[in-house]
Protein backbone atom coordinates (compact mmCIF):
# COMPACT_ATOMS: atom_id res chain seq x y z
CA UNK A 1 57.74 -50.18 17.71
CA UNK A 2 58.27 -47.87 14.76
CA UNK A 3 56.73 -50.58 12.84
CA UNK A 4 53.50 -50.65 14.56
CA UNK A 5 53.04 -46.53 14.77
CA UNK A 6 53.27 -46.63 11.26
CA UNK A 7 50.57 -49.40 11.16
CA UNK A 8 48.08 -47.56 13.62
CA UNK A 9 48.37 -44.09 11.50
CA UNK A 10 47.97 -45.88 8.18
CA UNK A 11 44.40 -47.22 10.18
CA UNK A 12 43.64 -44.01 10.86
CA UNK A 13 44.05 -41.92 7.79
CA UNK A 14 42.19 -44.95 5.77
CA UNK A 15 39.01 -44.79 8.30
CA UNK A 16 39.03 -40.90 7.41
CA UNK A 17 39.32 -40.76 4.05
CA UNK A 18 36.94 -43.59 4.19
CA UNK A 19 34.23 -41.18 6.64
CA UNK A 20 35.23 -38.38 4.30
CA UNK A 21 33.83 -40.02 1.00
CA UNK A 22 30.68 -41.42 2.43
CA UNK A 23 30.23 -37.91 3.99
CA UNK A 24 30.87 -36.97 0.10
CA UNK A 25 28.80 -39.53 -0.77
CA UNK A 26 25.27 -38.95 1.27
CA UNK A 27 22.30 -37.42 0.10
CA UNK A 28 22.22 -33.62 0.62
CA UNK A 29 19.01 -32.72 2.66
CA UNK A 30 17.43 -29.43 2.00
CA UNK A 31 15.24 -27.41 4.23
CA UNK A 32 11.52 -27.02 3.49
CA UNK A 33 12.52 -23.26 2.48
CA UNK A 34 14.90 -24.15 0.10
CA UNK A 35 18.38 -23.14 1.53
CA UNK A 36 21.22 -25.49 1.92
CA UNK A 37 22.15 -24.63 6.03
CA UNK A 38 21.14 -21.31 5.83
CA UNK A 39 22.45 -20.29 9.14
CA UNK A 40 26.13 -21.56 8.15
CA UNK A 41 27.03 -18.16 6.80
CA UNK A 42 25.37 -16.29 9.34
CA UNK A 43 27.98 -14.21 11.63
CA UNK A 44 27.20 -12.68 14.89
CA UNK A 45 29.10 -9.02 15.34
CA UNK A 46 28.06 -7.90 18.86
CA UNK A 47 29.89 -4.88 18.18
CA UNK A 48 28.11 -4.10 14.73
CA UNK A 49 25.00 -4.98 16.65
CA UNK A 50 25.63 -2.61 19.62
CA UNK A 51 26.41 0.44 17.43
CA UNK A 52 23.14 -1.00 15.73
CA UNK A 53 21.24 -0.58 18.83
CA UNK A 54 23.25 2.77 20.14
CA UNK A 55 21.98 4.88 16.87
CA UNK A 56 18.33 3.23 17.71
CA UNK A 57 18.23 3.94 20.56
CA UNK A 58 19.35 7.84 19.94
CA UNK A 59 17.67 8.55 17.12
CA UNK A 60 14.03 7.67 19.44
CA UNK A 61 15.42 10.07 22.18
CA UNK A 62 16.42 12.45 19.65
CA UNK A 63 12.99 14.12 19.33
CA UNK A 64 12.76 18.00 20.02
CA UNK A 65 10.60 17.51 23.33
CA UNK A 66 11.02 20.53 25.27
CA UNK A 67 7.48 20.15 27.29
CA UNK A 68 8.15 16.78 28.55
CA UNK A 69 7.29 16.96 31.84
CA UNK A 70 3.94 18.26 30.60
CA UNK A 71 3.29 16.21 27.66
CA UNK A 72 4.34 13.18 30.31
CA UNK A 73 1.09 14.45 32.67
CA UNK A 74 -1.02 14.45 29.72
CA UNK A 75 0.13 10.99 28.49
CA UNK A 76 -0.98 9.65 31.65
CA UNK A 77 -4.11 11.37 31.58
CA UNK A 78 -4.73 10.30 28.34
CA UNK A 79 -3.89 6.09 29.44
CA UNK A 80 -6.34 6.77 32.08
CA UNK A 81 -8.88 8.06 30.02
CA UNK A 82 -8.86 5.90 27.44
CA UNK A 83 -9.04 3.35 30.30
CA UNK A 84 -11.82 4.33 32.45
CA UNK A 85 -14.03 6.04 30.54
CA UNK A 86 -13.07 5.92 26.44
CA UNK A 87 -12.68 2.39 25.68
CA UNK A 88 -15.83 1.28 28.27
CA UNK A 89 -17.87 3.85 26.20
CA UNK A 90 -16.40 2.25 22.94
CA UNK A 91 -17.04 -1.52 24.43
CA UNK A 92 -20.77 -0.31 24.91
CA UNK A 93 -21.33 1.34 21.62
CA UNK A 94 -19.95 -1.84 20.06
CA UNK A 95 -22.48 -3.86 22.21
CA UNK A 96 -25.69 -2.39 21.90
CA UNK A 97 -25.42 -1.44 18.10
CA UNK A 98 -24.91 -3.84 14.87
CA UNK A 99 -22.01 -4.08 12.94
CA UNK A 100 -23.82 -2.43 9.66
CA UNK A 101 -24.53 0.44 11.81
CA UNK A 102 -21.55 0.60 13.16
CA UNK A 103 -19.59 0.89 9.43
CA UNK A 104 -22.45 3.18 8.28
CA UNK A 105 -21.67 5.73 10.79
CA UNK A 106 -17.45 5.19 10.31
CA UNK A 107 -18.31 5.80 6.22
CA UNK A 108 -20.67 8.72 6.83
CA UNK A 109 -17.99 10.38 9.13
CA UNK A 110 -15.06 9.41 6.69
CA UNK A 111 -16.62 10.74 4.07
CA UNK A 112 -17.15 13.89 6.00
CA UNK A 113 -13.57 14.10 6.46
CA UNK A 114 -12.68 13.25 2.84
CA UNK A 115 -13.09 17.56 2.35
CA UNK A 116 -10.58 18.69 4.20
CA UNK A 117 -8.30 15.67 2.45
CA UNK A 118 -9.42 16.85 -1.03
CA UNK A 119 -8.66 20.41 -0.03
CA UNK A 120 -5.05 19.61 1.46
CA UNK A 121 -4.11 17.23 -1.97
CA UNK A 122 -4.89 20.62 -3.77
CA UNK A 123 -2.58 22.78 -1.80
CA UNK A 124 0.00 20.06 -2.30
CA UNK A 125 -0.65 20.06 -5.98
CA UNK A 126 -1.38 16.07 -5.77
CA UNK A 127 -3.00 15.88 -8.93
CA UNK A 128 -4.05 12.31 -9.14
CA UNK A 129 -5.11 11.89 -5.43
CA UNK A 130 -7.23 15.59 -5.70
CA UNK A 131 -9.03 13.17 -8.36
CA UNK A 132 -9.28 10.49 -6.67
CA UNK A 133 -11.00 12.21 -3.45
CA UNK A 134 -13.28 14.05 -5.90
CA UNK A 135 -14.19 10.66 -7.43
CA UNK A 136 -14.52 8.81 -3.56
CA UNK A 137 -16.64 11.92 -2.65
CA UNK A 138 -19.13 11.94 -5.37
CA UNK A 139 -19.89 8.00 -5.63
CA UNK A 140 -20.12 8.09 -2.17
CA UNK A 141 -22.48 10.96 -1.73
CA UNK A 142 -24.62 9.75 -4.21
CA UNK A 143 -24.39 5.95 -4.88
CA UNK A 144 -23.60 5.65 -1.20
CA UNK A 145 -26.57 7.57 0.07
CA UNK A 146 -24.74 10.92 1.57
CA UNK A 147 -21.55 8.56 2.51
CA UNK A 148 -23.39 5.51 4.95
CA UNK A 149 -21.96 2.90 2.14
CA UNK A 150 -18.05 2.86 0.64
CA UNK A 151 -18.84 2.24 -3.26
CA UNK A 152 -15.16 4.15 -3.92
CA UNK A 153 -13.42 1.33 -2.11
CA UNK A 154 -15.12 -1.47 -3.47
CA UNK A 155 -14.31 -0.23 -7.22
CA UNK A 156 -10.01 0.52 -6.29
CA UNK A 157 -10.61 4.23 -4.31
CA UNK A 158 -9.14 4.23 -0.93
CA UNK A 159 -9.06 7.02 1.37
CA UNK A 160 -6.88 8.91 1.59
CA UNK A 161 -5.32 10.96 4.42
CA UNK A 162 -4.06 14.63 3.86
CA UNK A 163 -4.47 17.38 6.74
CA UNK A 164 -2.91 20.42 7.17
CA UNK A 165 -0.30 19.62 9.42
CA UNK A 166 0.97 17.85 6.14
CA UNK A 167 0.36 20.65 4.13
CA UNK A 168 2.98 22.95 5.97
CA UNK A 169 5.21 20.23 6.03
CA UNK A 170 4.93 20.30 2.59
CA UNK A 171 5.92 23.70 1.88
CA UNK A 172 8.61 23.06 4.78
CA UNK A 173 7.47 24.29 7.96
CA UNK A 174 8.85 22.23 10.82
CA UNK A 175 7.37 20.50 13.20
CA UNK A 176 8.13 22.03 15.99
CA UNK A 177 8.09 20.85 19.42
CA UNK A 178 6.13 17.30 20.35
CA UNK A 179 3.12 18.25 22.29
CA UNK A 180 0.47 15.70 23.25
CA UNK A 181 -2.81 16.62 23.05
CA UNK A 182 -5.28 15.53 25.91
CA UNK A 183 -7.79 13.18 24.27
CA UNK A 184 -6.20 13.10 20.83
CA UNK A 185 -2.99 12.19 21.83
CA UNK A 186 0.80 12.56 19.99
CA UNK A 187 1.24 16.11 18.02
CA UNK A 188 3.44 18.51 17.40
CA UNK A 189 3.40 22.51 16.92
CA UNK A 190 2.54 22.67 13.18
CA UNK A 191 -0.15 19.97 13.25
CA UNK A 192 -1.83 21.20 16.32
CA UNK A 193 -2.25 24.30 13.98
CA UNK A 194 -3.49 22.16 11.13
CA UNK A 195 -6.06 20.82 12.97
CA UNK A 196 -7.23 24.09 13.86
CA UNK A 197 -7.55 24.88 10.15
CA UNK A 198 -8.56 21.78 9.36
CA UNK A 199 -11.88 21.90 11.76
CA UNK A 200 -12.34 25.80 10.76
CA UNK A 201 -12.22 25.00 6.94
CA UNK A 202 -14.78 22.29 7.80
CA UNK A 203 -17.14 24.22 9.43
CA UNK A 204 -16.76 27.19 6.89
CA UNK A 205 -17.76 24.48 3.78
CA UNK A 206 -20.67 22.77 5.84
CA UNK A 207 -20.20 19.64 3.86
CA UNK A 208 -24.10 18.09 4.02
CA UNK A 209 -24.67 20.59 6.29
CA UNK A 210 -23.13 18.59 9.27
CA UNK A 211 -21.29 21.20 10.73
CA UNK A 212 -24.26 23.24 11.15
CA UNK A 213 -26.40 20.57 12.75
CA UNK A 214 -23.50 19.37 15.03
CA UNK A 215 -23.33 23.49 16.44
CA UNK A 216 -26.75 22.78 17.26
CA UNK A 217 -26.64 18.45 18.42
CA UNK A 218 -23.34 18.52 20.32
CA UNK A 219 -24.41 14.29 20.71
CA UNK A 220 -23.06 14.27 16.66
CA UNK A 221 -19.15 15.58 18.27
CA UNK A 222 -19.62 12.65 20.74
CA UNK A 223 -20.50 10.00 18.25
CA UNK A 224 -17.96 11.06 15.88
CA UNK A 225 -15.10 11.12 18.74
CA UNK A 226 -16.77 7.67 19.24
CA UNK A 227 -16.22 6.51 16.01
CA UNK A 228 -12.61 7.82 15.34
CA UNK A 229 -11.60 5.55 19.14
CA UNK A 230 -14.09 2.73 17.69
CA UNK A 231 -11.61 2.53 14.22
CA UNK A 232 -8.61 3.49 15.97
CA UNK A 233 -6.72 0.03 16.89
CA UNK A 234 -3.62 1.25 19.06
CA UNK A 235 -4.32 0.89 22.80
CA UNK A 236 -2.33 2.36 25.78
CA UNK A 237 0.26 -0.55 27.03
CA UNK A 238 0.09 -2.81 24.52
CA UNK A 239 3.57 -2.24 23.58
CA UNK A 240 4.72 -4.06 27.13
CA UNK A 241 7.49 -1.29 27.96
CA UNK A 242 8.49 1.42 30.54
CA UNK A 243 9.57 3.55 27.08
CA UNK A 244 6.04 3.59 25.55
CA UNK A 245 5.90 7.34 25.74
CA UNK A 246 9.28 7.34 23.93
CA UNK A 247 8.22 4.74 21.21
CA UNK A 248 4.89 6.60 20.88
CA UNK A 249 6.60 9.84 20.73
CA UNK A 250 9.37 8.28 17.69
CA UNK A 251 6.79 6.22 15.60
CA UNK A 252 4.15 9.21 15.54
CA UNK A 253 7.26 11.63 14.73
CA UNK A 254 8.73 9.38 11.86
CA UNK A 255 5.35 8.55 10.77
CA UNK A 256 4.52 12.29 9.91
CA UNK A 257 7.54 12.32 8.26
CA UNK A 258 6.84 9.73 6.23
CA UNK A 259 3.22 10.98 5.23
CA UNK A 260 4.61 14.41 4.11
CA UNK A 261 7.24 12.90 1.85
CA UNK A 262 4.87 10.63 -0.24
C-alpha cells in the first residue's frame, strides 16, 4: 500500500512541475496599454476609502453658510427661472439669429468686460496679464472692429478673468458668508461687493460709450444677460443629485479659491 502512495504522489508532483514549466514556458500577453496585469497590484482598503469619502464629504459641508434657508429659496427660484423663462429665451435667441451673430455679440460684450479685468490685474500687480489685456483690448478694438471679431485669441491672447471679488481676496479679505444671488446665482459677501465695484467702475470709464447708451436702451442689459446664459454651459440638474446645492455651493467656493491664488 505504501508502495503505491508513493507511486500516486510521485504522479502528482511530476504533472506539476510539468504545468509549472509550460506555465513558465508560454508567451506573456500584454494589454493594448502596455501593462503586464495591471490590476494584480491593485488593493482595495474600504477603510482608507471611507476616511477618503468622510473628509469629502466634510470638507463640501464645511462651507460658512449661515443664510441657508434663504440662499436654498433663491436656488430654487433661480432652477425655475432658468427653466421657464431663461433658457426658452436663450433657445429662441439661438433660433432666430446666426451663429456669426451670435459670437459677434459674445466678443463685443467680452471685450466690454476685458476693462474691469485689465483694471483688477493692475491692482493685483499681474504684470504680464495687465499686458496681455491691454494687448487683447487694443487688437480687438481696432482690428476687430470695436470688439465683434477675437483677433487676440487667434494670435495666443486669451481672456482673461479678474474681478474684484478676486482683488480683495488678493489682499486677503475673506469671503464671507455664501449668498446666492437671484439670477446670477453662487456668491459670497466679498464678491457680491466686487461686483458692485466692478459694474460702478464700468459705468464711470464708459468703455465705447456702452454704458451710456445702455442707461438710455435698457434692451442692451437684456441682450448682454442673454449672452452671458447663451456662453454659460452649466444647467440646473444636470449633476443628477439631491446635494446639487451642496456641490454647487463647494465647486463655486473652491473655484474662487483657486482663481485668487493663480
Amino acid at each position: 500500500m505504501a508502495k503505491y502512495l508513493l507511486l500516486i504522489a510521485a504522479l502528482l508532483s511530476a504533472g506539476m512541475a510539468q504545468a509549472d514549466n509550460s506555465k513558465a514556458n508560454a508567451p506573456v500577453v500584454i494589454d493594448s496599454d502596455g501593462f503586464k496585469e495591471p490590476l494584480s497590484k491593485l488593493k482595495f482598503n474600504p477603510g482608507l476609502d471611507q476616511r477618503e469619502f468622510e473628509r469629502s464629504t466634510l470638507s463640501a459641508l464645511n462651507v460658512y453658510d449661515p443664510l441657508e434657508e434663504w440662499n436654498r429659496r433663491v436656488y430654487h427660484f433661480n432652477y425655475r427661472f432658468d427653466q421657464w423663462v431663461f433658457l426658452p429665451v436663450v433657445d429662441g435667441y439661438r433660433y432666430i439669429t446666426p451663429s456669426f451673430v451670435r459670437t459677434g455679440v459674445s466678443n463685443f460684450f467680452n471685450n466690454i468686460g476685458d476693462v474691469p479685468n485689465l483694471v483688477n490685474s493692475l491692482l493685483q500687480f499681474k504684470g504680464k496679464r495687465s499686458m496681455e489685456t491691454t494687448a487683447r483690448l487694443l487688437l480687438n478694438t481696432t482690428i476687430g472692429i470695436a470688439g465683434l471679431w477675437d483677433p487676440a485669441t487667434a494670435i495666443g491672447l486669451p481672456r482673461q478673468n479678474e474681478d474684484f471679488g478676486q482683488t480683495l481676496g488678493f489682499y486677503g479679505v475673506p469671503g464671507g458668508a455664501y449668498f446666492v444671488l437671484p439670477i446670477l446665482g453662487p456668491s459670497n459677501l466679498r464678491d457680491t461687493a466686487g461686483l458692485a465695484v466692478d459694474y460702478t467702475a464700468e459705468s464711470a470709464i464708459n468703455f465705447l460709450n456702452v454704458s451710456e447708451v445702455s442707461s438710455n436702451h435698457p434692451e442692451v442689459w437684456v441682450l448682454r444677460g442673454v449672452d452671458k446664459r447663451y456662453q454659460t454651459s452649466f444647467r440646473y440638474g444636470q449633476l443628477n443629485s439631491p446635494f446639487e446645492y451642496e456641490k454647487v455651493r463647494y465647486v463655486y467656493t473652491e473655484s474662487r479659491k483657486l482663481q485668487i491664488a493663480e
